[in-house]
C-alpha atoms as a PDB file:
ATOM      1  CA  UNK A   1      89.770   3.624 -23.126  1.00  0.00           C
ATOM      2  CA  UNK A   2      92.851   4.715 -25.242  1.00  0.00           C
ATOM      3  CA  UNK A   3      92.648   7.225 -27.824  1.00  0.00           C
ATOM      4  CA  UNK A   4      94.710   6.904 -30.824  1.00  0.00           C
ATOM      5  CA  UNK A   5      96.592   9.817 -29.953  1.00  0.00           C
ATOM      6  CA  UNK A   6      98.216   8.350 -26.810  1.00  0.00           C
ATOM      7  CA  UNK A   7      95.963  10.713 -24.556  1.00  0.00           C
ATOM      8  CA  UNK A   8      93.578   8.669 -22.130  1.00  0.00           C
ATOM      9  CA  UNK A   9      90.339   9.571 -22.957  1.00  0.00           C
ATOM     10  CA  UNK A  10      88.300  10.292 -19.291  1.00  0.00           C
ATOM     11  CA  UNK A  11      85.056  10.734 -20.419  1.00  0.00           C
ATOM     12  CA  UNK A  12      83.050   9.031 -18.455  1.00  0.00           C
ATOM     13  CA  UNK A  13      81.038   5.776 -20.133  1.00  0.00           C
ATOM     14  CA  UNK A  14      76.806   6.508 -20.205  1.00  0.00           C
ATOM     15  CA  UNK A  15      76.340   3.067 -19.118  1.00  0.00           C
ATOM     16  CA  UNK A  16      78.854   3.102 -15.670  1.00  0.00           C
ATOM     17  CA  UNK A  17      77.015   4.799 -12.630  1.00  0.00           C
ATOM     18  CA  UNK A  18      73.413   4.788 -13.514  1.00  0.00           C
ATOM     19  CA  UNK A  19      72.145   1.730 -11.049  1.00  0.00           C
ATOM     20  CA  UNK A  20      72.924   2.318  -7.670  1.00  0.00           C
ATOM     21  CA  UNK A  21      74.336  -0.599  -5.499  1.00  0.00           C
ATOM     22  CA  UNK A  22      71.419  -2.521  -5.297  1.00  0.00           C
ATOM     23  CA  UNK A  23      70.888  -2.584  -8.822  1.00  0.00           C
ATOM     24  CA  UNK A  24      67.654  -0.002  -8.555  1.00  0.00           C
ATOM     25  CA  UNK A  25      67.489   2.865 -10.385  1.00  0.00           C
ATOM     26  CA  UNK A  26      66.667   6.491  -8.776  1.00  0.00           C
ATOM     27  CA  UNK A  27      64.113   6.758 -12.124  1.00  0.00           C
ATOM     28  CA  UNK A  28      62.823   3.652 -10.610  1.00  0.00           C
ATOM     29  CA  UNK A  29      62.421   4.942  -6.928  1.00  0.00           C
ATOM     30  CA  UNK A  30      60.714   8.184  -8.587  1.00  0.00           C
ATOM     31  CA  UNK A  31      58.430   5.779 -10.090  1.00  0.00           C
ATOM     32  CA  UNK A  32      57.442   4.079  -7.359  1.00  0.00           C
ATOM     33  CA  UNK A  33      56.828   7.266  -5.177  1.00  0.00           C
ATOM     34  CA  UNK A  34      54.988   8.589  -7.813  1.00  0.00           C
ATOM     35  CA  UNK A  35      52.664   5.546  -8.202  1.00  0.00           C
ATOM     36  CA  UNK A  36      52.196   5.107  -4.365  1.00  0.00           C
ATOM     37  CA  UNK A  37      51.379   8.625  -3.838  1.00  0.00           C
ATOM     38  CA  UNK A  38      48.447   8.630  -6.221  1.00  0.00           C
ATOM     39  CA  UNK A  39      46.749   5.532  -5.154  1.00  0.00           C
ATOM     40  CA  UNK A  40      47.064   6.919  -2.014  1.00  0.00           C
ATOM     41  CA  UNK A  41      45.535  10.142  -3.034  1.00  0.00           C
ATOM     42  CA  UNK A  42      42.909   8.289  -5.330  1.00  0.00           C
ATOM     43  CA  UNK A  43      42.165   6.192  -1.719  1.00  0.00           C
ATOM     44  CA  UNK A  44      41.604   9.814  -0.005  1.00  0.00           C
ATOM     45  CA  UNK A  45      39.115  10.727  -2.601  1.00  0.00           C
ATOM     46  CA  UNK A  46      36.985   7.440  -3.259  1.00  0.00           C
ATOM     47  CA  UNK A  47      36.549   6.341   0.520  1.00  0.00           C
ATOM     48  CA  UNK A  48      33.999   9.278   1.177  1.00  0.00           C
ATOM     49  CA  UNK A  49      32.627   8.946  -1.743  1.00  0.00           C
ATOM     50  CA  UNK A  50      31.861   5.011  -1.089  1.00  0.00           C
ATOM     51  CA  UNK A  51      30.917   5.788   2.533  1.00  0.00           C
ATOM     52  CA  UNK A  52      28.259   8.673   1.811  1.00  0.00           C
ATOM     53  CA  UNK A  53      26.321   5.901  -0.055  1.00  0.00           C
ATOM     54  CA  UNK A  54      26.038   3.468   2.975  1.00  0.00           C
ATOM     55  CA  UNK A  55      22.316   3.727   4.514  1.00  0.00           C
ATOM     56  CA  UNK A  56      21.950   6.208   7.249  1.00  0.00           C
ATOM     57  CA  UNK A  57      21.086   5.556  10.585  1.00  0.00           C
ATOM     58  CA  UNK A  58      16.792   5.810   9.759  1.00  0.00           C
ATOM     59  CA  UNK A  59      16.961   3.754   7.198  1.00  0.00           C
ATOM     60  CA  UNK A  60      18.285   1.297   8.887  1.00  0.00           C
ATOM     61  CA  UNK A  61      16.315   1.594  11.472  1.00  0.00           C
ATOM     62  CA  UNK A  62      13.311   1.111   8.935  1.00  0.00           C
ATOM     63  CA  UNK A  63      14.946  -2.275   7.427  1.00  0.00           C
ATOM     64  CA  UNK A  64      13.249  -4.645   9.896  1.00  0.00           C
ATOM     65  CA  UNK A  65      10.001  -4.067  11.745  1.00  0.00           C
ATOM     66  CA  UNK A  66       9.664  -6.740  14.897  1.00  0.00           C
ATOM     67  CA  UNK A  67       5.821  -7.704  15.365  1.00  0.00           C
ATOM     68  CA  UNK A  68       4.453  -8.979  18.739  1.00  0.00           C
ATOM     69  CA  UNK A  69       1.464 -11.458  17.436  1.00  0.00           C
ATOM     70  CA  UNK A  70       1.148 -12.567  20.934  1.00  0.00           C
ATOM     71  CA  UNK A  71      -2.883 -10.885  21.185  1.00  0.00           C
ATOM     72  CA  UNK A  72      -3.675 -11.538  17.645  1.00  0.00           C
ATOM     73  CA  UNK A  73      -6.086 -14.304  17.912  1.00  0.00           C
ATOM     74  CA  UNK A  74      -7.942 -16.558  15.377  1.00  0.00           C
ATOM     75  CA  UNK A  75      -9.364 -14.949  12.404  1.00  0.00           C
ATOM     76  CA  UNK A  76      -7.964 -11.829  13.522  1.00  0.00           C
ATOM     77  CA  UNK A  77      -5.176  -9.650  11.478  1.00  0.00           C
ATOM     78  CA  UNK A  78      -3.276  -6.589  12.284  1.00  0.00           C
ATOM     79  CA  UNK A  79      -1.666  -4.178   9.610  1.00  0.00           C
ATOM     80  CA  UNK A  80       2.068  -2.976  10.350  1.00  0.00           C
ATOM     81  CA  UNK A  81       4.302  -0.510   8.616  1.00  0.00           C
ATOM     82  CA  UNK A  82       7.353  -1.790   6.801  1.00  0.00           C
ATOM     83  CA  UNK A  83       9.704   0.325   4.408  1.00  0.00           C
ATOM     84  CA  UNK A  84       6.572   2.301   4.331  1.00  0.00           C
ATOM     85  CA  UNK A  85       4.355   0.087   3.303  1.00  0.00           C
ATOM     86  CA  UNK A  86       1.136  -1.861   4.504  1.00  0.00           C
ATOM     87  CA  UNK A  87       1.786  -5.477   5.859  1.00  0.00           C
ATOM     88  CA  UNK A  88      -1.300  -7.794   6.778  1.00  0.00           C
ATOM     89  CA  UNK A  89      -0.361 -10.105   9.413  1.00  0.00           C
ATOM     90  CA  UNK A  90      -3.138 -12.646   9.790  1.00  0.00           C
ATOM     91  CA  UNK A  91      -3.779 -15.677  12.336  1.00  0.00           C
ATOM     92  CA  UNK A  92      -5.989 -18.186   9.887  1.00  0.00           C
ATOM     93  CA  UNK A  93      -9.271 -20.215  11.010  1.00  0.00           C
ATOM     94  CA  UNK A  94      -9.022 -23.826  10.606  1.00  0.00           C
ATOM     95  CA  UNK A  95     -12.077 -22.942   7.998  1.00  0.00           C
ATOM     96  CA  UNK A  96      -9.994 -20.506   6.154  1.00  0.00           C
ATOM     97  CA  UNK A  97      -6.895 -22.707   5.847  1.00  0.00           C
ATOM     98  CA  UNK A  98      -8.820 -26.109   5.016  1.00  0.00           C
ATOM     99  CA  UNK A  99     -10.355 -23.796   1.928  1.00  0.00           C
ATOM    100  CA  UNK A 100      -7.017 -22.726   1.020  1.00  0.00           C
ATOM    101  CA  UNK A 101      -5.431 -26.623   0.907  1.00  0.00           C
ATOM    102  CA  UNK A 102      -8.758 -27.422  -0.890  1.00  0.00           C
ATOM    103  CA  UNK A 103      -7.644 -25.302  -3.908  1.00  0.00           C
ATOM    104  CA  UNK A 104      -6.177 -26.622  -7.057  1.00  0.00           C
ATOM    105  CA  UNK A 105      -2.662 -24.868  -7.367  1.00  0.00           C
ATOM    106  CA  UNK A 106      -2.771 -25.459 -11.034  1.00  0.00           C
ATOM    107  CA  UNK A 107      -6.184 -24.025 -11.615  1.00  0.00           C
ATOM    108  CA  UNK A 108      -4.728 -20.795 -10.111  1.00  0.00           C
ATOM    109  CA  UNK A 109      -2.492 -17.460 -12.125  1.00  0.00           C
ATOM    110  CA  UNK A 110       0.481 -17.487  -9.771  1.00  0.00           C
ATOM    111  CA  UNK A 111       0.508 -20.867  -8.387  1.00  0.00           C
ATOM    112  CA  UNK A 112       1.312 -21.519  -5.024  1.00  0.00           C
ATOM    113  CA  UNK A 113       0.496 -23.482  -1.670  1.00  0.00           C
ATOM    114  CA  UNK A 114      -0.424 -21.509   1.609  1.00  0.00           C
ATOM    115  CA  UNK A 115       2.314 -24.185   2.703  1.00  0.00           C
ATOM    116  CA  UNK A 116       5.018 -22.231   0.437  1.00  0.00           C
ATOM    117  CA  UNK A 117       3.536 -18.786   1.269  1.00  0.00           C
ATOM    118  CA  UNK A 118       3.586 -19.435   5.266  1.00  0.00           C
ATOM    119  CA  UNK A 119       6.959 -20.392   7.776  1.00  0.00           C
ATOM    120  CA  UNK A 120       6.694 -24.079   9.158  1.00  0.00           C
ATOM    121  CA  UNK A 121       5.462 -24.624  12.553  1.00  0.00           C
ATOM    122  CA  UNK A 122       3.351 -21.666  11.590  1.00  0.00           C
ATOM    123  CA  UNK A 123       0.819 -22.327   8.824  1.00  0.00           C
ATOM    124  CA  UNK A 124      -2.092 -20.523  10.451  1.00  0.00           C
ATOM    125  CA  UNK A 125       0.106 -17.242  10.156  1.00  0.00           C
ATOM    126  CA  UNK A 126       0.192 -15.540   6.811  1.00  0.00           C
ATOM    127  CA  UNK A 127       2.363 -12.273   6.285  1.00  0.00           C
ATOM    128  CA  UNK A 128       1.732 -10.411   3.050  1.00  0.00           C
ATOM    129  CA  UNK A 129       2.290  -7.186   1.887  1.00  0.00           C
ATOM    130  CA  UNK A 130      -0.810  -4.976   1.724  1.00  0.00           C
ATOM    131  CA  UNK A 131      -0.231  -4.087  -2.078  1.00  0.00           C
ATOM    132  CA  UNK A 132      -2.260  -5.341  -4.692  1.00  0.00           C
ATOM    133  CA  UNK A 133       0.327  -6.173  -7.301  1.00  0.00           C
ATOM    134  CA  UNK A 134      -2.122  -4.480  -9.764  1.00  0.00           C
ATOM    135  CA  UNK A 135      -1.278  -0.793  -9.421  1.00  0.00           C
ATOM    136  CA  UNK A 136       0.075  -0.913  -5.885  1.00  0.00           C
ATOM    137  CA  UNK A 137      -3.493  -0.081  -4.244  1.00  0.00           C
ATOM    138  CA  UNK A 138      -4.088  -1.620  -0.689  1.00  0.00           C
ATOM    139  CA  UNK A 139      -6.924  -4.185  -0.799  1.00  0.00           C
ATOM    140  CA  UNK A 140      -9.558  -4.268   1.803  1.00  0.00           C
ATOM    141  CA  UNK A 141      -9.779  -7.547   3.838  1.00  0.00           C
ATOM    142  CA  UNK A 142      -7.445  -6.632   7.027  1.00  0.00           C
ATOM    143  CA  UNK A 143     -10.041  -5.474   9.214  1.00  0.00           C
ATOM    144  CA  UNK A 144     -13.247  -7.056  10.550  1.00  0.00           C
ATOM    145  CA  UNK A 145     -16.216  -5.727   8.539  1.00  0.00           C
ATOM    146  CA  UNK A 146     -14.311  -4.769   5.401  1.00  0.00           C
ATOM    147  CA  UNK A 147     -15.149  -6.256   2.371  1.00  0.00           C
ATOM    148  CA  UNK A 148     -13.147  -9.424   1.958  1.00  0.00           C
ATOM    149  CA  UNK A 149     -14.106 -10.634  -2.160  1.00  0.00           C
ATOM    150  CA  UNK A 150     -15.501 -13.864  -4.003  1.00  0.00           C
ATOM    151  CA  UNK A 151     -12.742 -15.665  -1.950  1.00  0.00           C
ATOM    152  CA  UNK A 152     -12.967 -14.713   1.819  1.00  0.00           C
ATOM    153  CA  UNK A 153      -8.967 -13.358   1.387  1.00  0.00           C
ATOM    154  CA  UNK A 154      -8.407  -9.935   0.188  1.00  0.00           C
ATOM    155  CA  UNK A 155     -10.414  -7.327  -2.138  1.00  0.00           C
ATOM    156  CA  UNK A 156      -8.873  -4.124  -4.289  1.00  0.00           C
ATOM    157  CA  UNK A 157     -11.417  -1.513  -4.346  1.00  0.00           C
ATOM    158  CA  UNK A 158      -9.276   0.235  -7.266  1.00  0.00           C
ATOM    159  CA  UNK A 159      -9.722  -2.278  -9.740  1.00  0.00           C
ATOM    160  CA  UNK A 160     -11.457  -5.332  -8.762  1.00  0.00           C
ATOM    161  CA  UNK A 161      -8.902  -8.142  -8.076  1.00  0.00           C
ATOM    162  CA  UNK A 162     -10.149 -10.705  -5.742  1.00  0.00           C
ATOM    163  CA  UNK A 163      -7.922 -13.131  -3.527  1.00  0.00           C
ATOM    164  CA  UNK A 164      -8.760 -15.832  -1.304  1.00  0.00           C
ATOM    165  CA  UNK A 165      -7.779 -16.734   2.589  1.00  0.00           C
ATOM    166  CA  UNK A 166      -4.260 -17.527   1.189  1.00  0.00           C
ATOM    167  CA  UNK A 167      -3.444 -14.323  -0.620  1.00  0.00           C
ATOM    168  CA  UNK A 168      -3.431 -15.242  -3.297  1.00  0.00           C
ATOM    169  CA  UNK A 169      -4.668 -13.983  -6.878  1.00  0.00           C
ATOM    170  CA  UNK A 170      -8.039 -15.747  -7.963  1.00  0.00           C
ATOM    171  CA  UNK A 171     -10.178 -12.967  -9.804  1.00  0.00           C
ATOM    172  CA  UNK A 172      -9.345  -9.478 -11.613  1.00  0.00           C
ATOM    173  CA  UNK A 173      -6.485  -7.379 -13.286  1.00  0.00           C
ATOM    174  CA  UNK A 174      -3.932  -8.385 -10.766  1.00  0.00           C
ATOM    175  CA  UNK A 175      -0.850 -10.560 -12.108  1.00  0.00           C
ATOM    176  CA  UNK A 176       0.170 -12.767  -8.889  1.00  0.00           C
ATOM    177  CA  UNK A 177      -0.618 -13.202  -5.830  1.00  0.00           C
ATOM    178  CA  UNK A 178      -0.141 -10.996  -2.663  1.00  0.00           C
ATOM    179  CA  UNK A 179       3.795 -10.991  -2.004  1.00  0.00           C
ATOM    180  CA  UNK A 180       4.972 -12.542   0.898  1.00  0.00           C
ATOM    181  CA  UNK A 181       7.990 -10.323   2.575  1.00  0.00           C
ATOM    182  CA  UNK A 182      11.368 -11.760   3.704  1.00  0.00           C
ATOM    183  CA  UNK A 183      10.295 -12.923   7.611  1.00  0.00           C
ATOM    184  CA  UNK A 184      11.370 -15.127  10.496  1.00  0.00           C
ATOM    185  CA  UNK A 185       9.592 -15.761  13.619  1.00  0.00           C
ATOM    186  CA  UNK A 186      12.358 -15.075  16.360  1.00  0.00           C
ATOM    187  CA  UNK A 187      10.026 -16.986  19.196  1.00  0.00           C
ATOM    188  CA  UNK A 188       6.347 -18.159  18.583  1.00  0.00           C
ATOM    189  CA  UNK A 189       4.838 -14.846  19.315  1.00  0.00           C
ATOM    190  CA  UNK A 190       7.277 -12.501  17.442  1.00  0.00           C
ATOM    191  CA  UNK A 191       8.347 -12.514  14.181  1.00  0.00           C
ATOM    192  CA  UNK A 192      10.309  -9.681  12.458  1.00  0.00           C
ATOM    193  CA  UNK A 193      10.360  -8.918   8.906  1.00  0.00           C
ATOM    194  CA  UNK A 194      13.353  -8.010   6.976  1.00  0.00           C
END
């Protein structure tokens, strides 16, 4: 630019030289190194903090409990541990399972079949937490000689609820009936809940 005074002004104009010769800015590059270099940092801090909440190695272990039914004959049942609770595994008589078809579903509290509370291909097996769903006491029933209620099923000594040969809720305080677990028989003499 020309002054008025003849003189060439050479100042420098504010605008000339600020983008570089690819048109992006060295703010711009600060920017960006800035931004990168906290997510990275923010990625250093989170990704313990995500992994320490993963399940360790026992409780994983504890997730699925693997059941050989193989000895367990008619009318017999066999408690197992799972997630530290009692589960009743129990091979049902033809007697016990034409009783349980012989019940009105809609007569009961928490209806259900025994042919939506067992797997198919394996309706004389029923697999049901030992919890009465009550106040989490374990009914009697499991074992020969114990006392088995009104129904032939299941009996809580804590409070009185009675089920029958399906598990499920007929008589007392309980709410619904014995709850079947997540299972899957892997062949026909193991099945592993979980």
């Amino acid at each position: 630019m020309a002054s008025t005074t003849g003189i060439a002004d050479t100042t420098p104009d504010v605008t000339e030289g600020v983008e570089g010769e690819d048109g992006v800015r060295r703010r711009d590059f600060i920017n960006i190194a800035a931004v990168s270099a906290a997510g990275v940092g923010g990625l250093a801090v989170l990704l313990p903090l995500v992994s320490q909440m993963a399940p360790s190695k026992d409780v994983l272990a504890e997730s699925t409990t693997e059941l050989d039914i193989s000895s367990l004959d008619v009318g017999q049942s066999i408690k197992a541990v799972f997630r530290k609770q009692p589960i009743f595994v129990r091979r049902l008589t033809p007697a016990e399972i034409e009783a349980a078809n012989a019940v009105n579903t809609s007569s009961l509290r928490d209806p259900q079949t025994l042919e939506e509370r067992t797997k198919p291909g394996h309706e004389s097996v029923l697999v049901v937490m030992g919890v009465c769903t009550h106040l989490g006491c374990v009914p009697l029933g499991a074992q020969e000689g114990e006392n088995k209620g009104e129904f032939g099923g299941y009996f809580c000594p804590c409070h009185g609820s009675h089920y029958d040969t399906a598990a499920r809720i007929r008589k007392g305080p309980a709410p619904s009936n014995l709850v079947v677990p997540d299972y899957e028989f892997t062949s026909d003499t193991t099945l592993v809940i979980g």
